[in-house]
C-alpha atoms as a PDB file:
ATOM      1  CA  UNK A   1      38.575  30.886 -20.173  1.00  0.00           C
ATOM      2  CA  UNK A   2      37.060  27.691 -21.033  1.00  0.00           C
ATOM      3  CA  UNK A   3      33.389  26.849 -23.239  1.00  0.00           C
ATOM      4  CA  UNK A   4      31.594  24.045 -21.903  1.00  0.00           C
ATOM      5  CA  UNK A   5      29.122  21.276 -22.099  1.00  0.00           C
ATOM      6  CA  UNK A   6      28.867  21.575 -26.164  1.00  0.00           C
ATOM      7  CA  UNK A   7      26.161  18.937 -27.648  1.00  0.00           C
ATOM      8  CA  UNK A   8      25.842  18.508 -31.129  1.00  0.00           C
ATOM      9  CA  UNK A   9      23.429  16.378 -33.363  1.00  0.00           C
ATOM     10  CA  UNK A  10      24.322  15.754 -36.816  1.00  0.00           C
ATOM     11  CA  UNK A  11      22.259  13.682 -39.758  1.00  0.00           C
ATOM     12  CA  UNK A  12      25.447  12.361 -41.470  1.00  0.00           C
ATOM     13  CA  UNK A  13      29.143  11.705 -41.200  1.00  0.00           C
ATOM     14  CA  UNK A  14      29.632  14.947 -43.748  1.00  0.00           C
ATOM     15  CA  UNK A  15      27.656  16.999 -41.481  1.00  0.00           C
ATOM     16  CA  UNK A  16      29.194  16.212 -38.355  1.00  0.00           C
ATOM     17  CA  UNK A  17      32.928  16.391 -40.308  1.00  0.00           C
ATOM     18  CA  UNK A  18      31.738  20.243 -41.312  1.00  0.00           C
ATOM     19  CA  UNK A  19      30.314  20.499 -37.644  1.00  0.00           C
ATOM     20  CA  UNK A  20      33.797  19.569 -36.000  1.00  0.00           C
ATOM     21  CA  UNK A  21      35.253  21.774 -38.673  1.00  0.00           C
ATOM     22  CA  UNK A  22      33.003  24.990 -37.299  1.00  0.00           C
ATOM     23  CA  UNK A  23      34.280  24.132 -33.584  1.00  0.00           C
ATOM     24  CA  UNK A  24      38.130  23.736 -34.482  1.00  0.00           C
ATOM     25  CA  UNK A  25      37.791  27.141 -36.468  1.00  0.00           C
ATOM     26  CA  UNK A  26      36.201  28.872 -33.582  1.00  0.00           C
ATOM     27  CA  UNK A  27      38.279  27.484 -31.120  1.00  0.00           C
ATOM     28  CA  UNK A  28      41.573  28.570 -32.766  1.00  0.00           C
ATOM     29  CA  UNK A  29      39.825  32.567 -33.571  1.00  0.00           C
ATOM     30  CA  UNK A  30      39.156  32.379 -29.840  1.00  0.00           C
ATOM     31  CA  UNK A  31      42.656  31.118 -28.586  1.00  0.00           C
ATOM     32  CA  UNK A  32      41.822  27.966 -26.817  1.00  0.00           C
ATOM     33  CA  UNK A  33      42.227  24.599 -28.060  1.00  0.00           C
ATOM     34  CA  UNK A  34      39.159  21.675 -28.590  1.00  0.00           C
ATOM     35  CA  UNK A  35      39.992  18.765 -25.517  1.00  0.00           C
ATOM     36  CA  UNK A  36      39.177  15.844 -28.152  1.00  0.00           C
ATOM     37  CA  UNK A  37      40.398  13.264 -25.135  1.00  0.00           C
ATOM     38  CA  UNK A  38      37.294  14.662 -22.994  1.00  0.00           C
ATOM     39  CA  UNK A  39      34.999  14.546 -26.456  1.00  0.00           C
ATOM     40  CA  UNK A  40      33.110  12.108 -27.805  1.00  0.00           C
ATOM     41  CA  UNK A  41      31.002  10.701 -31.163  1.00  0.00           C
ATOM     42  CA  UNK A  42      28.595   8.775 -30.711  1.00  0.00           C
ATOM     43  CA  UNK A  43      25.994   6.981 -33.461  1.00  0.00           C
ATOM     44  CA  UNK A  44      22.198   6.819 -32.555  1.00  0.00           C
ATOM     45  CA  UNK A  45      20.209   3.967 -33.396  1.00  0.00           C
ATOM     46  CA  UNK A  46      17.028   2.111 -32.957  1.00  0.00           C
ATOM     47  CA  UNK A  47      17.083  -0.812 -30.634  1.00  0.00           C
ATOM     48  CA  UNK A  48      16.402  -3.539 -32.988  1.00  0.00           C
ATOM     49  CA  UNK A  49      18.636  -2.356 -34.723  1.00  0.00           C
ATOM     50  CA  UNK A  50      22.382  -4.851 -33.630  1.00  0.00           C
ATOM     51  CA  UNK A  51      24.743  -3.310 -36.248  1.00  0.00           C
ATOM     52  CA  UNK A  52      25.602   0.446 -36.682  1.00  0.00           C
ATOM     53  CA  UNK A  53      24.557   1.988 -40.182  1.00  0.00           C
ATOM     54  CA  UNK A  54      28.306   4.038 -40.328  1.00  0.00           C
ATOM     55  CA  UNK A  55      31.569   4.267 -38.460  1.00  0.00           C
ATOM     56  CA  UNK A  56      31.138   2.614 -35.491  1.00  0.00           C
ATOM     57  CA  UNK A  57      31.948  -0.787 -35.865  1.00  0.00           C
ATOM     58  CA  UNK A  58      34.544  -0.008 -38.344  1.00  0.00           C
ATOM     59  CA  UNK A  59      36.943   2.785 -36.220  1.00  0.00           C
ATOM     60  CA  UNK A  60      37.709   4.357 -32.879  1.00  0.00           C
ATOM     61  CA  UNK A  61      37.835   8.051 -34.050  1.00  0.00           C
ATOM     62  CA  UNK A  62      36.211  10.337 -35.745  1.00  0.00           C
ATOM     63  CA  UNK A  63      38.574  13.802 -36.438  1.00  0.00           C
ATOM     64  CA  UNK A  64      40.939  12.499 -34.053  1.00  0.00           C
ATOM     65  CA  UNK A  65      37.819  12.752 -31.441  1.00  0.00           C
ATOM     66  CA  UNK A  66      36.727   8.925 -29.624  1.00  0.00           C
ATOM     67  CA  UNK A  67      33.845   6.950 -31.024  1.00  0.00           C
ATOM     68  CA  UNK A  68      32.227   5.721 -28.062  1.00  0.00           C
ATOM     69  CA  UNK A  69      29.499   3.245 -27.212  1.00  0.00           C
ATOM     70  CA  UNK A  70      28.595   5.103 -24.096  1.00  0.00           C
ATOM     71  CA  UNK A  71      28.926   9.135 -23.060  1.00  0.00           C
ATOM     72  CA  UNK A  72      28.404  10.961 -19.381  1.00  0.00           C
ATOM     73  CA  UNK A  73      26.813  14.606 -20.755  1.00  0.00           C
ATOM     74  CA  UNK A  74      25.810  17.093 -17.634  1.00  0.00           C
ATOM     75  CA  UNK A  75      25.199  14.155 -15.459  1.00  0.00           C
ATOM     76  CA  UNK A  76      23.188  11.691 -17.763  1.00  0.00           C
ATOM     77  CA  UNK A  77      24.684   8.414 -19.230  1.00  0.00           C
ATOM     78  CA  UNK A  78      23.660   8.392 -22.915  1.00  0.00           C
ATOM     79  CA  UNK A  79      23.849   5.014 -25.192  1.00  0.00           C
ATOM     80  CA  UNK A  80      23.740   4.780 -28.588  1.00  0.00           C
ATOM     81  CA  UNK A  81      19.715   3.646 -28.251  1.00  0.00           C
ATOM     82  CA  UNK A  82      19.091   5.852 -25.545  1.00  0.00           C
ATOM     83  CA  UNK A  83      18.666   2.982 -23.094  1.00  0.00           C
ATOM     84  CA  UNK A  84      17.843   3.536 -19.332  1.00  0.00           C
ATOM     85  CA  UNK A  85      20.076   0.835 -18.234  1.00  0.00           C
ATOM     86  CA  UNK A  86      22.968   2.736 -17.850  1.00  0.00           C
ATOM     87  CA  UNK A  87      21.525   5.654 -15.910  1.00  0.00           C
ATOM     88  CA  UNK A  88      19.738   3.133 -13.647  1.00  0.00           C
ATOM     89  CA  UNK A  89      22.623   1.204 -12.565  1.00  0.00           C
ATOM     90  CA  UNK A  90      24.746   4.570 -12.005  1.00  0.00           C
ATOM     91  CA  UNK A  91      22.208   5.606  -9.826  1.00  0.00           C
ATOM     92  CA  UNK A  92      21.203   2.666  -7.893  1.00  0.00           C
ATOM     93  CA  UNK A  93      25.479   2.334  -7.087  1.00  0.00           C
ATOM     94  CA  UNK A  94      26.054   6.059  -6.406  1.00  0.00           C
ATOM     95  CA  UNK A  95      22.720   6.327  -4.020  1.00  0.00           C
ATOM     96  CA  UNK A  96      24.368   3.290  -2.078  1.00  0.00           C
ATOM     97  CA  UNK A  97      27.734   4.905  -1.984  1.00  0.00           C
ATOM     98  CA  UNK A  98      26.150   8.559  -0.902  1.00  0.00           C
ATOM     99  CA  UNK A  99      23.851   6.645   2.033  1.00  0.00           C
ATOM    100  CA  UNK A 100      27.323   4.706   3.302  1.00  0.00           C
ATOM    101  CA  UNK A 101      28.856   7.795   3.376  1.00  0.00           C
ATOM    102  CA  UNK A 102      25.873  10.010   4.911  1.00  0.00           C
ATOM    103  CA  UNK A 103      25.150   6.736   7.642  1.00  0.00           C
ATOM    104  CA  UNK A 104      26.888   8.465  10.690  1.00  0.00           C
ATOM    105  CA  UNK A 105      24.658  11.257  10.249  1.00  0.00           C
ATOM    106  CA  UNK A 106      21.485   9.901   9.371  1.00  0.00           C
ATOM    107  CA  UNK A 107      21.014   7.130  11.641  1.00  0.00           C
ATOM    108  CA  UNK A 108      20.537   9.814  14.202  1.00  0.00           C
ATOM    109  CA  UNK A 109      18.993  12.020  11.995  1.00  0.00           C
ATOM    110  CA  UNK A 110      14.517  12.729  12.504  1.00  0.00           C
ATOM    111  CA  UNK A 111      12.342  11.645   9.733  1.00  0.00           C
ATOM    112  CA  UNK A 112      11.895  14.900   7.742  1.00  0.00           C
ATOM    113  CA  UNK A 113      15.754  15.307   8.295  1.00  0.00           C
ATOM    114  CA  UNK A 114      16.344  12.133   6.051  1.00  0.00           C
ATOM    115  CA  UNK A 115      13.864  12.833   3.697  1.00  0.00           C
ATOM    116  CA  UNK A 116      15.966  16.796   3.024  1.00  0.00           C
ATOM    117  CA  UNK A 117      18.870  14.578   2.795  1.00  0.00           C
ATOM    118  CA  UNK A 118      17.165  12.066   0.049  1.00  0.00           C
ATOM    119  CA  UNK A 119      15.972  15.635  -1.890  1.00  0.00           C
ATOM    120  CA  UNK A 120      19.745  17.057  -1.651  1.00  0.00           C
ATOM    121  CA  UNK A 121      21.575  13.833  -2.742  1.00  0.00           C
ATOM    122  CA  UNK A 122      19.602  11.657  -4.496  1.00  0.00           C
ATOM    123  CA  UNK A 123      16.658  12.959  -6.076  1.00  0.00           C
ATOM    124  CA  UNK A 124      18.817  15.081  -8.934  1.00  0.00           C
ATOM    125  CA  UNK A 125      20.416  11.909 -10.055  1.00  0.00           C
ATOM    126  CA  UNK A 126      16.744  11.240 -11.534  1.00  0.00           C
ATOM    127  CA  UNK A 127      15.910  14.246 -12.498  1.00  0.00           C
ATOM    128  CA  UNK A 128      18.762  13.771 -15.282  1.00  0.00           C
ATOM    129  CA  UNK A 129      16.446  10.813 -16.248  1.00  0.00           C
ATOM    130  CA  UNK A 130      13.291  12.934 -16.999  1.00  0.00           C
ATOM    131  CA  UNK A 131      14.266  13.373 -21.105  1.00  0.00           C
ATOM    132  CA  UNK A 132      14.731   9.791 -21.314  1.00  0.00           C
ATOM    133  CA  UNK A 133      12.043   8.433 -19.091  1.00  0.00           C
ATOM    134  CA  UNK A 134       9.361  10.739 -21.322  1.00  0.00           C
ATOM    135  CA  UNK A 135       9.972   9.187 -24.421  1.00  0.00           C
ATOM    136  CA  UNK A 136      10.827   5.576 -23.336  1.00  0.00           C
ATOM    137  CA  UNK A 137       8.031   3.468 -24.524  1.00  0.00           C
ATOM    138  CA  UNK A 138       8.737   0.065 -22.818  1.00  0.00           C
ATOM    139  CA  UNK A 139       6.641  -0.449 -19.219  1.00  0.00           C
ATOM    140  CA  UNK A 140       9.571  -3.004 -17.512  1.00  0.00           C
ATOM    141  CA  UNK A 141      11.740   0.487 -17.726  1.00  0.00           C
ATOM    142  CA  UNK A 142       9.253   2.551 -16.069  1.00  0.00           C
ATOM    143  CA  UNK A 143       8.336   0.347 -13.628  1.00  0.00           C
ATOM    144  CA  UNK A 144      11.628  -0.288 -12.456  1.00  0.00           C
ATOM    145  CA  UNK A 145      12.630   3.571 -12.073  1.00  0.00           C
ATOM    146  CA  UNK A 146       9.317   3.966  -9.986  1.00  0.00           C
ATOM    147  CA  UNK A 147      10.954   0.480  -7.839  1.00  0.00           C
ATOM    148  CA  UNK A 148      14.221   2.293  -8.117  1.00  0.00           C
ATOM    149  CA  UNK A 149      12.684   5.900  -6.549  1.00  0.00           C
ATOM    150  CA  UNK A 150      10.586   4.272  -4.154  1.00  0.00           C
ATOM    151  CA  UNK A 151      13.708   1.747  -2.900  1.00  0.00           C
ATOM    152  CA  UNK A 152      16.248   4.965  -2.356  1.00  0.00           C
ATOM    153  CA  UNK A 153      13.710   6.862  -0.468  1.00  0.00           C
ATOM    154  CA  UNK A 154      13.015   4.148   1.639  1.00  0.00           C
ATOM    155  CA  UNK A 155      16.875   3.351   1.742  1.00  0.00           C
ATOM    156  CA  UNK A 156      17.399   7.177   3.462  1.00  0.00           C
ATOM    157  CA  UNK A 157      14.321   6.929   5.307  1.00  0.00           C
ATOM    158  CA  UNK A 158      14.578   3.830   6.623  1.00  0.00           C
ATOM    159  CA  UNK A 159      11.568   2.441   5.789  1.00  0.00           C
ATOM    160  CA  UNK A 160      10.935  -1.508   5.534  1.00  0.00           C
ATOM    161  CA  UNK A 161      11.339  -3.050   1.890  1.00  0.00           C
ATOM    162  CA  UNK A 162       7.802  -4.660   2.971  1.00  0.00           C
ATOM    163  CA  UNK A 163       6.435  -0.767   3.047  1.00  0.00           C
ATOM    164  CA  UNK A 164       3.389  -0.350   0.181  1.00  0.00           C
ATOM    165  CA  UNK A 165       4.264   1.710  -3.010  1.00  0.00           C
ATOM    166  CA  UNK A 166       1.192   4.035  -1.776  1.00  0.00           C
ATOM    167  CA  UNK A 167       2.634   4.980   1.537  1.00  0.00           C
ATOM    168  CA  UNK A 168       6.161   5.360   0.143  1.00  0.00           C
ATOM    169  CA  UNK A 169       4.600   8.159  -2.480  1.00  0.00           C
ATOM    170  CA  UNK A 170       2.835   9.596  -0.296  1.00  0.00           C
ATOM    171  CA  UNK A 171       5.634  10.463   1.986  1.00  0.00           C
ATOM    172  CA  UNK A 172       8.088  11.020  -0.663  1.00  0.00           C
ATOM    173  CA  UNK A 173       5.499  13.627  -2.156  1.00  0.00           C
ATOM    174  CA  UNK A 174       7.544  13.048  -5.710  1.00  0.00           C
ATOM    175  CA  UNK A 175       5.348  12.138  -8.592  1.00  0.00           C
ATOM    176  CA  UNK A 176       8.151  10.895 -11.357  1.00  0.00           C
ATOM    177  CA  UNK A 177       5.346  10.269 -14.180  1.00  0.00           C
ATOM    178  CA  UNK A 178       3.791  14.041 -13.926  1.00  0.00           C
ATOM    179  CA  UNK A 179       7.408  15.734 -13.501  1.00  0.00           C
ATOM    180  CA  UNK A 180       8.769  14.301 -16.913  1.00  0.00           C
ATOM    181  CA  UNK A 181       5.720  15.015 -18.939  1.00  0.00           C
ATOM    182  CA  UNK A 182       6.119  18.619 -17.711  1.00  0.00           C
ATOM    183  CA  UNK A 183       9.725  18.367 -18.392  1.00  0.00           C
ATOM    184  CA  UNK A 184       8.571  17.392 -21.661  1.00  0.00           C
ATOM    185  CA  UNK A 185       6.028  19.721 -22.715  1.00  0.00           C
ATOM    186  CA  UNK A 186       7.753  22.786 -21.284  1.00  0.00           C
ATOM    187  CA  UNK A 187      10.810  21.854 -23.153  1.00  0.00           C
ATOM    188  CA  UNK A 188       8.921  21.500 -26.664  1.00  0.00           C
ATOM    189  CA  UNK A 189       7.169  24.842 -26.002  1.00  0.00           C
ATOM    190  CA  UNK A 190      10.604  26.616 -25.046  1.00  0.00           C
ATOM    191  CA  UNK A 191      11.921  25.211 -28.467  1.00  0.00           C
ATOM    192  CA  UNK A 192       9.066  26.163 -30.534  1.00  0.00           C
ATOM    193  CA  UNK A 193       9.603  29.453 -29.066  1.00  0.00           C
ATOM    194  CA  UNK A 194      13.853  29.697 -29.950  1.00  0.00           C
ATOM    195  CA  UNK A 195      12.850  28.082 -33.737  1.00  0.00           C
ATOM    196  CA  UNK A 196       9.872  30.284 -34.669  1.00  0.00           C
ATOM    197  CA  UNK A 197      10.850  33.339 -32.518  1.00  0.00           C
ATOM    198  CA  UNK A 198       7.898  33.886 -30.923  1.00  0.00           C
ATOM    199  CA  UNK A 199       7.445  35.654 -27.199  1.00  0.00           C
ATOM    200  CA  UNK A 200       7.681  33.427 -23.868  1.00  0.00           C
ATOM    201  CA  UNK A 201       4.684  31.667 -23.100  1.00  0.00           C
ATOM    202  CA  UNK A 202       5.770  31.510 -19.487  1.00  0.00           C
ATOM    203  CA  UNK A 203       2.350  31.508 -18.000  1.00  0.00           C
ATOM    204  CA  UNK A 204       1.079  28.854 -20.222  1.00  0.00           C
ATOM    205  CA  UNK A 205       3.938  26.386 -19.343  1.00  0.00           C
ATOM    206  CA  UNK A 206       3.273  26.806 -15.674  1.00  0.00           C
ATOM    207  CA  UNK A 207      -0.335  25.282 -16.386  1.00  0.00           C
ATOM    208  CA  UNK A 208       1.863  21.984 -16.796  1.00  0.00           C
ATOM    209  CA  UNK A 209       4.076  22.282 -13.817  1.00  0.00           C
ATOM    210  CA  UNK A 210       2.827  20.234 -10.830  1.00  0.00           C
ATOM    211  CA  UNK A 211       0.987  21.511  -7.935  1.00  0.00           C
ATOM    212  CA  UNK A 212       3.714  21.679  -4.917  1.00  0.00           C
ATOM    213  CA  UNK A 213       2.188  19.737  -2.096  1.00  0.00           C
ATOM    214  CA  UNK A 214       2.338  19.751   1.892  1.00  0.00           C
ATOM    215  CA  UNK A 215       5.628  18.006   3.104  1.00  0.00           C
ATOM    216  CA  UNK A 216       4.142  15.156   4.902  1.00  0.00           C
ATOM    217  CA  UNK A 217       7.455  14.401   6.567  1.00  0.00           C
ATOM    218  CA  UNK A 218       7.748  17.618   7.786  1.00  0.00           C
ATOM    219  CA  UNK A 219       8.856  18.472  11.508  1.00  0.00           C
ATOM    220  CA  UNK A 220       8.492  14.342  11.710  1.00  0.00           C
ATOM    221  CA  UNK A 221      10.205  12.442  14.280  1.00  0.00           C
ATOM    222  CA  UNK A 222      11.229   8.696  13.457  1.00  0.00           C
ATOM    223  CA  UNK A 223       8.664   7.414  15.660  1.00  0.00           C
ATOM    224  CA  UNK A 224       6.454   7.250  12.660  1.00  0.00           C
ATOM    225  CA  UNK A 225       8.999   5.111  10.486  1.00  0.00           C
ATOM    226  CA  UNK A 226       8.798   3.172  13.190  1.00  0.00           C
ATOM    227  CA  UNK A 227       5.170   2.684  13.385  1.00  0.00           C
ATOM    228  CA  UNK A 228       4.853   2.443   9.492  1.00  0.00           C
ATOM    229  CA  UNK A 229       7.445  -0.455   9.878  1.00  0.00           C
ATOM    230  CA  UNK A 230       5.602  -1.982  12.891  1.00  0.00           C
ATOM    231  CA  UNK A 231       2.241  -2.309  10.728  1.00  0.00           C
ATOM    232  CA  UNK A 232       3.705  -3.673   7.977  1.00  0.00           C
ATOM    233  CA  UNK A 233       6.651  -5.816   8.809  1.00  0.00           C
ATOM    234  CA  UNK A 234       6.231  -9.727   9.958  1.00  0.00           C
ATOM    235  CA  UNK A 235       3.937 -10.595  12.981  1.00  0.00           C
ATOM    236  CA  UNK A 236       5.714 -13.449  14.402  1.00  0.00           C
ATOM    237  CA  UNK A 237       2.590 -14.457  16.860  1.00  0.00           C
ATOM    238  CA  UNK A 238       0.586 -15.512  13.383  1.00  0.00           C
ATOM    239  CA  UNK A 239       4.007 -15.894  11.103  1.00  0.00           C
ATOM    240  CA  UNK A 240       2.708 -13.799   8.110  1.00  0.00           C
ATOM    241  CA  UNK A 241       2.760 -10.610   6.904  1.00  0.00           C
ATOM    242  CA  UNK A 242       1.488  -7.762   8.405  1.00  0.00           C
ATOM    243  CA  UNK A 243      -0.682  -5.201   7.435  1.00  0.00           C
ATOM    244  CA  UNK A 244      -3.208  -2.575   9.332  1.00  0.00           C
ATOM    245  CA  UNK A 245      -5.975  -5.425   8.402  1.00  0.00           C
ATOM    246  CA  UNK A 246      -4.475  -7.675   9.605  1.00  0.00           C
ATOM    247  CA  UNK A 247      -3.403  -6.065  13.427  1.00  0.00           C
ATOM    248  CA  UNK A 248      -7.248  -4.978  13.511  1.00  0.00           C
ATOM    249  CA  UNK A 249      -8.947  -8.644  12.693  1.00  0.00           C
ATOM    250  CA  UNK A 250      -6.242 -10.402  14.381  1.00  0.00           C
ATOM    251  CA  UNK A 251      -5.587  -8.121  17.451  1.00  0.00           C
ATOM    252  CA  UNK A 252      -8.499  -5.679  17.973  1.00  0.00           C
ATOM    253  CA  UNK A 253      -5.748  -3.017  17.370  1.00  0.00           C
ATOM    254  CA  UNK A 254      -7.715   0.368  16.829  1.00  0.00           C
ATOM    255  CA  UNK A 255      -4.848   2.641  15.972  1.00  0.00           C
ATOM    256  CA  UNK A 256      -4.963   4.717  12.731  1.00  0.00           C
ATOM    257  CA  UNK A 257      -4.044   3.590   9.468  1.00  0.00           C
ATOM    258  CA  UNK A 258      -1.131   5.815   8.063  1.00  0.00           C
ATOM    259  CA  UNK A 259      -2.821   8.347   5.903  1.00  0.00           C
ATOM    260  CA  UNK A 260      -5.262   9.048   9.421  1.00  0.00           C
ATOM    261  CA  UNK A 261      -2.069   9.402  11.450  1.00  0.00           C
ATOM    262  CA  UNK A 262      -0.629  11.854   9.092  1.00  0.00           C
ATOM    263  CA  UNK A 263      -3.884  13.618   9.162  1.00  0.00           C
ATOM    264  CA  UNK A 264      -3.864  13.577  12.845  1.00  0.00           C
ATOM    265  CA  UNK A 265      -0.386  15.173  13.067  1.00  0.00           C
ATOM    266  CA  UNK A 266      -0.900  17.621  10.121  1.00  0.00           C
ATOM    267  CA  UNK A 267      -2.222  20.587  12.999  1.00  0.00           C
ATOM    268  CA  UNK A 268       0.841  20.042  14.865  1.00  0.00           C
ATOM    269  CA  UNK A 269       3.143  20.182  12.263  1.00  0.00           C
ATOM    270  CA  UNK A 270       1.563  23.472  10.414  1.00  0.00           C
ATOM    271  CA  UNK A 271       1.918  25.232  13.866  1.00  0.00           C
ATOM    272  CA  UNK A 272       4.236  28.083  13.582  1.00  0.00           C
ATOM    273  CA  UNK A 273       6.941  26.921  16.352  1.00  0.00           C
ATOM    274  CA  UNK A 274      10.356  25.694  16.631  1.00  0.00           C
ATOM    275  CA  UNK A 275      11.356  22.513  15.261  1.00  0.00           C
ATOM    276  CA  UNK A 276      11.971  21.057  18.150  1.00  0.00           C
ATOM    277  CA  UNK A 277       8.919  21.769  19.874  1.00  0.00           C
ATOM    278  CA  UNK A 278       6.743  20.517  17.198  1.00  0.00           C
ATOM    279  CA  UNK A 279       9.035  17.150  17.021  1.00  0.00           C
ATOM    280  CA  UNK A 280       8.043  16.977  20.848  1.00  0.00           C
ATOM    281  CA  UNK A 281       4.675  17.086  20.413  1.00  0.00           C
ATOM    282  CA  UNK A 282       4.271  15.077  17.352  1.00  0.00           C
ATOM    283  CA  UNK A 283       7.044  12.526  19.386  1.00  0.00           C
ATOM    284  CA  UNK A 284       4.440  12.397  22.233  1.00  0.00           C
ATOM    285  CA  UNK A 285       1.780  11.067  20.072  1.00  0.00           C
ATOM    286  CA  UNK A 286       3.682   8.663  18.146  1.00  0.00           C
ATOM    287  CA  UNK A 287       4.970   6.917  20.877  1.00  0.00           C
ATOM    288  CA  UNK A 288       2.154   5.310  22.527  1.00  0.00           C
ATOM    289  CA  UNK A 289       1.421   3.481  19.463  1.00  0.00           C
ATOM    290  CA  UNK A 290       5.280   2.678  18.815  1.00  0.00           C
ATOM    291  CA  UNK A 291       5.097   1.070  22.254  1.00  0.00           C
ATOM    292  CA  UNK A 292       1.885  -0.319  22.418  1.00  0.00           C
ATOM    293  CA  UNK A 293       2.377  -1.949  19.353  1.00  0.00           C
ATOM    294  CA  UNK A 294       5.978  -3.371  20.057  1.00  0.00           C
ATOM    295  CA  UNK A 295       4.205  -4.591  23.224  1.00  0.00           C
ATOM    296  CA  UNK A 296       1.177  -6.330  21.303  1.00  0.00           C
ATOM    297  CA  UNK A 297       3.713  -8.413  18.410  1.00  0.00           C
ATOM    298  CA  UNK A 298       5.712  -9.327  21.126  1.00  0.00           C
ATOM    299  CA  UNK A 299       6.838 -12.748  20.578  1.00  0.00           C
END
């Protein structure tokens, strides 16, 4: 029998010396023993502020249990400043390391079968993120988790780096802002509920949860990364950057823009068939355009 995944917060150094007390005591009236080697203490402070107010600086232990400048707790990486650097890098090294590992699998794998694989792997190494991201007040942080989201997801899909935010979201169908201010305000209700001892309000906290919307990578073959990455990779006939303006000023192309192809392959998809008939059909369309296209950039 083990207990797990204990997280304390204290307000001084005689509080959390009582607190480790309390834990010892239990332990030993409950026959197991406290693992200080997999504990840790750590001080939180603001981020101007260089110098810790108590202990830190000053020892390596606290009750025989580590002091340490940086803790892994159910998945998140927590500083003493509650910094998103950390949790950033361990993500943008572990999504590489998962993708290396997945590669054999998903370079033959369809669209919407990369994008179940991005969901699966990747996506709950940011939802450990959610508490921090909702109270972090600094916009170079946020932006660079949305760059972080939007650069895995195109990682597993296999999407261009050249691909616009817009059409990234839109496929990933993941909106990071609105899921951590739900985190946050259905956490602060469920609190206020456990500290006043009121009923659930269940119903009330769904009014914050996002609206779940249509998979628009679903049944999807890769013909459309393809396309996507055709209309907005280089066109090396006018050496710039390309863009669905630009094929339709430049080259009287008259093929959709992405949102209209999604829109045109939406009644296929929603058609209750087998997978593999639907990836057919929806195959059937794309590939025109894949080939005309390849056909009109043509060097």
């Amino acid at each position: 029998m083990y207990a797990d995944d204990l997280f304390v917060l204290c307000s001084d150094e005689n509080q959390l010396k009582a607190t480790i007390q309390v834990v010892k005591d239990w332990s030993v009236c409950n026959s197991m023993i406290l693992n200080k080697t997999k504990s840790g203490v750590m001080e939180f402070k603001s981020r101007r502020q260089k110098t810790s107010a108590n202990f830190q600086n000053t020892q390596s232990t606290f009750e025989e249990i580590p002091v340490v400048s940086q803790y892994r707790y159910l998945g998140l990486n927590l500083t003493p400043s509650l910094h998103l650097n950390a949790q950033i890098k361990y993500i943008s090294i572990k999504a590489k390391e998962i993708f290396t590992r997945l590669y054999p699998f998903i370079k033959t794998a369809e669209a919407d079968t990369r994008k179940n694989l991005w969901q699966v792997f990747i996506l709950p190494l940011f939802e450990f993120l959610l508490p921090l991201y909702a109270n972090e007040c600094t916009k170079f942080w946020k932006n660079k988790i949305t760059k972080l989201v939007n650069g895995t997801f195109k990682l597993f899909i296999g999407l261009s780096k050249s691909t616009p935010d817009y059409i990234t979201q839109l496929l990933l169908g993941y909106n990071f802002i609105q899921r951590a201010y739900f985190m946050q305000m259905s956490n602060q209700m469920k609190w206020e509920e456990r500290s006043k001892k009121i009923p659930s309000q269940e119903p009330l906290r769904r009014f914050f949860k996002p609206k779940k919307g249509s998979n628009m990578l679903s049944k999807t073959p890769n013909e459309l990364v393809q396309y996507i990455n055709l209309c907005n990779g280089f066109c090396y006939k006018c050496q710039c950057n390309n863009s669905i303006t630009h094929l339709r000023l430049s080259h009287n192309f008259s093929g959709p823009n992405i949102p209209e192809l999604l829109l045109l392959t939406q009644d296929i998809r929603l058609q209750k068939q087998i997978r593999k008939t639907t990836l057919d059909k929806v195959r059937s369309l794309l590939s025109p355009l894949v080939i005309f296209l390849r056909t009109l950039l043509k060097t």
